[in-house]
C-alpha atoms as a PDB file:
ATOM      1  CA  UNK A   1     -83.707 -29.600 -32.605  1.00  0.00           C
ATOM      2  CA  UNK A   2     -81.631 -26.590 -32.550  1.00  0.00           C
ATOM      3  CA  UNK A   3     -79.100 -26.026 -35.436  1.00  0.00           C
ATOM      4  CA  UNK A   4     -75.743 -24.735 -35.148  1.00  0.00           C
ATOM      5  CA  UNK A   5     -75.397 -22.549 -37.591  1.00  0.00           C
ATOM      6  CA  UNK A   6     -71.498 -21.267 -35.993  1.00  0.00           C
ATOM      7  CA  UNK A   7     -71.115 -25.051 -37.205  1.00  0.00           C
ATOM      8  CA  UNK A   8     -72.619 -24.984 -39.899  1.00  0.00           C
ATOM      9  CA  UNK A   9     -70.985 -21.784 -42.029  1.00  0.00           C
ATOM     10  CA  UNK A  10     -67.447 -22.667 -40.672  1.00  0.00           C
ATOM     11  CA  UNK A  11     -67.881 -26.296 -42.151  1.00  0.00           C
ATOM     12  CA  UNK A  12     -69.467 -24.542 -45.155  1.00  0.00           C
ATOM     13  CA  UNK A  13     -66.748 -22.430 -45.556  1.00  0.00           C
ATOM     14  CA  UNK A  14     -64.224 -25.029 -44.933  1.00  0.00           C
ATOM     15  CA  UNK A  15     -65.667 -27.198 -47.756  1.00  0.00           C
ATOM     16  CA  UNK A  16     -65.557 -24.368 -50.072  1.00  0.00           C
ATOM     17  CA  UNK A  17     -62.181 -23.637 -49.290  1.00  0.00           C
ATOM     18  CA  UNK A  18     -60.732 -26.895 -49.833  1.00  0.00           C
ATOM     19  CA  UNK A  19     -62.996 -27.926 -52.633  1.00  0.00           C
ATOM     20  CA  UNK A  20     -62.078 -25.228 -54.695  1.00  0.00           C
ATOM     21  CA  UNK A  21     -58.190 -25.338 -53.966  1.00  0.00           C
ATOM     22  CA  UNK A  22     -58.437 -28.884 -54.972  1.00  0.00           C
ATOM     23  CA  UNK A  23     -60.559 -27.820 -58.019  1.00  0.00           C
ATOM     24  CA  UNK A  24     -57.480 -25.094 -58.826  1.00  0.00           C
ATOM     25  CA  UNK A  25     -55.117 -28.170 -58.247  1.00  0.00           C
ATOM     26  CA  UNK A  26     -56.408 -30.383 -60.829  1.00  0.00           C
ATOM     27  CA  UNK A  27     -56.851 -27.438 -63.570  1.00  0.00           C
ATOM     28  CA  UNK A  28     -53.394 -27.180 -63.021  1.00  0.00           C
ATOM     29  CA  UNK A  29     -52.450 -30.634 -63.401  1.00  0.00           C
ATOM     30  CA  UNK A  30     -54.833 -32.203 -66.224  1.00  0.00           C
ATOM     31  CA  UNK A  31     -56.748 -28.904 -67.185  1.00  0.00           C
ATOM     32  CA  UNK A  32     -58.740 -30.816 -70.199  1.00  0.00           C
ATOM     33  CA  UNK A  33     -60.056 -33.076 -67.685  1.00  0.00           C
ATOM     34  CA  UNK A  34     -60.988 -31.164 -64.965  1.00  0.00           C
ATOM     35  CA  UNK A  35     -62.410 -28.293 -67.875  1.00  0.00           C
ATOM     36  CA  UNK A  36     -64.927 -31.715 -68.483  1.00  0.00           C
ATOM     37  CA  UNK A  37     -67.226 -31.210 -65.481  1.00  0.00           C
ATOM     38  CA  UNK A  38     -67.610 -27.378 -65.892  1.00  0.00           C
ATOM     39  CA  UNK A  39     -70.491 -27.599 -67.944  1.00  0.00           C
ATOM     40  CA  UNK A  40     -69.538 -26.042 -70.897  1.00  0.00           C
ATOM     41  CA  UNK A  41     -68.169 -27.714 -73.764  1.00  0.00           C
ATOM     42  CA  UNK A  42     -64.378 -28.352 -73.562  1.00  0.00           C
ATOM     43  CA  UNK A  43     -62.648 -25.430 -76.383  1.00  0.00           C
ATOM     44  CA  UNK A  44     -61.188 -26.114 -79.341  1.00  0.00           C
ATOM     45  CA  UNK A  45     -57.743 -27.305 -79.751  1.00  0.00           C
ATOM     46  CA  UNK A  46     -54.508 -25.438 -79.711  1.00  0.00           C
ATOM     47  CA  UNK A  47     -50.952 -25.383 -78.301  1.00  0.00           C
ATOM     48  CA  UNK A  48     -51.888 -22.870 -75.629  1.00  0.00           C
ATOM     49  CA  UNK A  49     -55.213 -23.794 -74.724  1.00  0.00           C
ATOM     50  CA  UNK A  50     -54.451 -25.884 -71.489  1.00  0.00           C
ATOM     51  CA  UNK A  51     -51.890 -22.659 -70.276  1.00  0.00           C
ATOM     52  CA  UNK A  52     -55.192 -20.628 -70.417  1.00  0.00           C
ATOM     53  CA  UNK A  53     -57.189 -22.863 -68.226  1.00  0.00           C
ATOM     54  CA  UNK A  54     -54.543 -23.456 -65.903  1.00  0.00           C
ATOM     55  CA  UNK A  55     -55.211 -19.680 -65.037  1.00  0.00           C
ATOM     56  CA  UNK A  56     -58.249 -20.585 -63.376  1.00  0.00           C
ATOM     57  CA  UNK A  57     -56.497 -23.162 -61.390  1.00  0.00           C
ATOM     58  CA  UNK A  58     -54.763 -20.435 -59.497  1.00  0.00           C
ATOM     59  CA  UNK A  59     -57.500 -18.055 -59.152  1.00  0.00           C
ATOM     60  CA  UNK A  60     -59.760 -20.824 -57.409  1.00  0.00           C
ATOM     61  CA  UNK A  61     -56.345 -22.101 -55.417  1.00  0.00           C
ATOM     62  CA  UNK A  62     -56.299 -18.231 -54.387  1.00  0.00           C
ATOM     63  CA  UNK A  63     -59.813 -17.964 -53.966  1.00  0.00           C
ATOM     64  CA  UNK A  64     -59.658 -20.895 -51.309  1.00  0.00           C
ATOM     65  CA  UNK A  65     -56.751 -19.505 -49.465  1.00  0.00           C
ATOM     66  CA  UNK A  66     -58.219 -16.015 -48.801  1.00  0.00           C
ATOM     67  CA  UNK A  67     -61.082 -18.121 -47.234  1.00  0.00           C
ATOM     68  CA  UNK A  68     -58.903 -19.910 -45.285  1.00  0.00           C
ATOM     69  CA  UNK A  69     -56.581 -17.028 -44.566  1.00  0.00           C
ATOM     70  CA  UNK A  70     -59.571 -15.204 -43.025  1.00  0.00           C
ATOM     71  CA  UNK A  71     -60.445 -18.451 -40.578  1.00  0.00           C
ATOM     72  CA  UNK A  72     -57.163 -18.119 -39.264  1.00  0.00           C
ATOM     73  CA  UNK A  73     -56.461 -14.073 -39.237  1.00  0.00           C
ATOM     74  CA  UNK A  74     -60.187 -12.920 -39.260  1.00  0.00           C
ATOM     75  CA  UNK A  75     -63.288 -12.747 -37.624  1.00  0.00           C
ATOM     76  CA  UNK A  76     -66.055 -14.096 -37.993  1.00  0.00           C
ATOM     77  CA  UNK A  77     -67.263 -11.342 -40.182  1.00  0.00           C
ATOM     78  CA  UNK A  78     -64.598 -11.473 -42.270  1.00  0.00           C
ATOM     79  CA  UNK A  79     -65.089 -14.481 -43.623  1.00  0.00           C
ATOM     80  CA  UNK A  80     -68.753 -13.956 -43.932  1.00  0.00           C
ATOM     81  CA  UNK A  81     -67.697 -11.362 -46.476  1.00  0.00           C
ATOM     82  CA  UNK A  82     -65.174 -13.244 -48.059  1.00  0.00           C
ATOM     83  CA  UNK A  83     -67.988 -15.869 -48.778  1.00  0.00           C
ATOM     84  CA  UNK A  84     -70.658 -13.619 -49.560  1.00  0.00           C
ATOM     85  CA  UNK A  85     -68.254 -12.161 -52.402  1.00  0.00           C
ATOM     86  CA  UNK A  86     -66.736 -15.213 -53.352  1.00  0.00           C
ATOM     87  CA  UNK A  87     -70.301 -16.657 -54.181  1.00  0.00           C
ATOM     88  CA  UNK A  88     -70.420 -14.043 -57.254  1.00  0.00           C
ATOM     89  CA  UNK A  89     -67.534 -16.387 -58.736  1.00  0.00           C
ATOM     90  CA  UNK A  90     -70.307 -19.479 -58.848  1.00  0.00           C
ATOM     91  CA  UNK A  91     -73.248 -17.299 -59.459  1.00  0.00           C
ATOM     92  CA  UNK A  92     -71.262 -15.724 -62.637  1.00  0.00           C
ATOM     93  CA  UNK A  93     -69.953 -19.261 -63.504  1.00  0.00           C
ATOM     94  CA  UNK A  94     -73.498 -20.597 -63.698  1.00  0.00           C
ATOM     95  CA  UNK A  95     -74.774 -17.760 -65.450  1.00  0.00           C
ATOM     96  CA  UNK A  96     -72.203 -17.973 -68.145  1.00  0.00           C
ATOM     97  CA  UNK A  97     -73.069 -21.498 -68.323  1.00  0.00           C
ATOM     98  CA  UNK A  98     -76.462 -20.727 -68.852  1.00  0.00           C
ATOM     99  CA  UNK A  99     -76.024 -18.132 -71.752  1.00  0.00           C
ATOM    100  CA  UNK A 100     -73.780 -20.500 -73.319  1.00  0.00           C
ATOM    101  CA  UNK A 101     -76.681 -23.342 -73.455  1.00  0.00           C
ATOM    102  CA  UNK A 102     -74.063 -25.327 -71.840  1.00  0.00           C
ATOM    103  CA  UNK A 103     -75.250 -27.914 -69.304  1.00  0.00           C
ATOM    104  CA  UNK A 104     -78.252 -26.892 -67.355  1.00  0.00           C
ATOM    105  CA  UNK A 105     -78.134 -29.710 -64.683  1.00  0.00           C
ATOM    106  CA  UNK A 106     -74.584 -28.889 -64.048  1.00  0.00           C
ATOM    107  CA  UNK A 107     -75.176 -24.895 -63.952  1.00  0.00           C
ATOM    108  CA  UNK A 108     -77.750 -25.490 -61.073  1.00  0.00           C
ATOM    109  CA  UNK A 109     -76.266 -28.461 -59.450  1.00  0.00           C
ATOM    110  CA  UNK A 110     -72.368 -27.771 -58.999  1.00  0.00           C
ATOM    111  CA  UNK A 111     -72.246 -23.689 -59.309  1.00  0.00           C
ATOM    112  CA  UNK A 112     -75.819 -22.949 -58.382  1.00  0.00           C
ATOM    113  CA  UNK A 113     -76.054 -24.851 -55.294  1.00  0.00           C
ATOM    114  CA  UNK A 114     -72.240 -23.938 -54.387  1.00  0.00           C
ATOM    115  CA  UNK A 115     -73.408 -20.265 -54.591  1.00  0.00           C
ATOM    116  CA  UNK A 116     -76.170 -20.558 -52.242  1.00  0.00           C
ATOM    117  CA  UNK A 117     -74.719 -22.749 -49.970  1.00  0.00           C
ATOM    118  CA  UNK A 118     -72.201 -20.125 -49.379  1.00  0.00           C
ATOM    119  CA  UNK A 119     -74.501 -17.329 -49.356  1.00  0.00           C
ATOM    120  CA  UNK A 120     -76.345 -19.066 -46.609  1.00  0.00           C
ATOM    121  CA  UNK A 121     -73.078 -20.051 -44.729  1.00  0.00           C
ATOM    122  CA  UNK A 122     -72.573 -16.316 -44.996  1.00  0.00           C
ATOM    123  CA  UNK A 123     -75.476 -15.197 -43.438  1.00  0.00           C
ATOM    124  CA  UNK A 124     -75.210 -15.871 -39.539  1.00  0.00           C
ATOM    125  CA  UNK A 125     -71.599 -15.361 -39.977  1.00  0.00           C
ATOM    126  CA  UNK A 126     -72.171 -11.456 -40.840  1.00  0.00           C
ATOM    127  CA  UNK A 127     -75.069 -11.034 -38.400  1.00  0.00           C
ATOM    128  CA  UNK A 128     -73.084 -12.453 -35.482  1.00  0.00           C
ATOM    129  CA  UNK A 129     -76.156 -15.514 -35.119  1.00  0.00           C
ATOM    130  CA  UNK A 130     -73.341 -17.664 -35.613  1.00  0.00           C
END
């Protein structure tokens, strides 16, 4: 059985895209509740704690539309890189996680697995296989 892996990494990249975006959307509407699957402990209370994580909603609503920008306006290529760079944001996240003794299972299973799932959507996109 022969794979597709053109399929595969644009599908890949497609679910990153719109996962994060929606990801970014939810920090920015109920940013305590979407801070809850992170893995780390939610922080402490204050008046301007849910302003600070509504930040990251717009980086990862940004970080989804370069993706998608690149699908439209770029090459193949392109968006290989844009994936292979935009993996270091779920690679960091986990590691942060980790240091922080924060939740192992989720470290590995949400940001570690996103990470290499886009690393290997990356891939055949940057060696022209795909």
């Amino acid at each position: 059985m022969e794979v597709d892996m053109h399929g595969f990494s644009i599908a890949v990249a497609l679910l990153a895209a719109f996962g994060i975006i929606v990801i970014g959307v939810l920090y920015l509407l109920s940013p305590r509740s979407a801070t809850l699957s992170f893995g780390l402990p939610l922080p402490e209370a204050g008046v301007n704690i849910a302003w600070w994580l509504r930040l990251k909603g717009v980086r990862d609503i940004a970080s989804g539309l370069v993706v998608l920008a690149l699908m439209v306006w770029g090459g193949p290529q392109m968006v290989g890189i844009a994936l292979l760079v935009e993996a270091m944001i779920p690679l960091g996240d986990m590691s942060l996680i980790l240091a922080a003794k924060g939740s192992t299972g989720r470290a590995f299973g949400i940001h570690g697995v996103t990470a290499a799932l886009m690393v290997l959507a990356a891939v055949p996109l940057l060696v022209g296989v795909a």
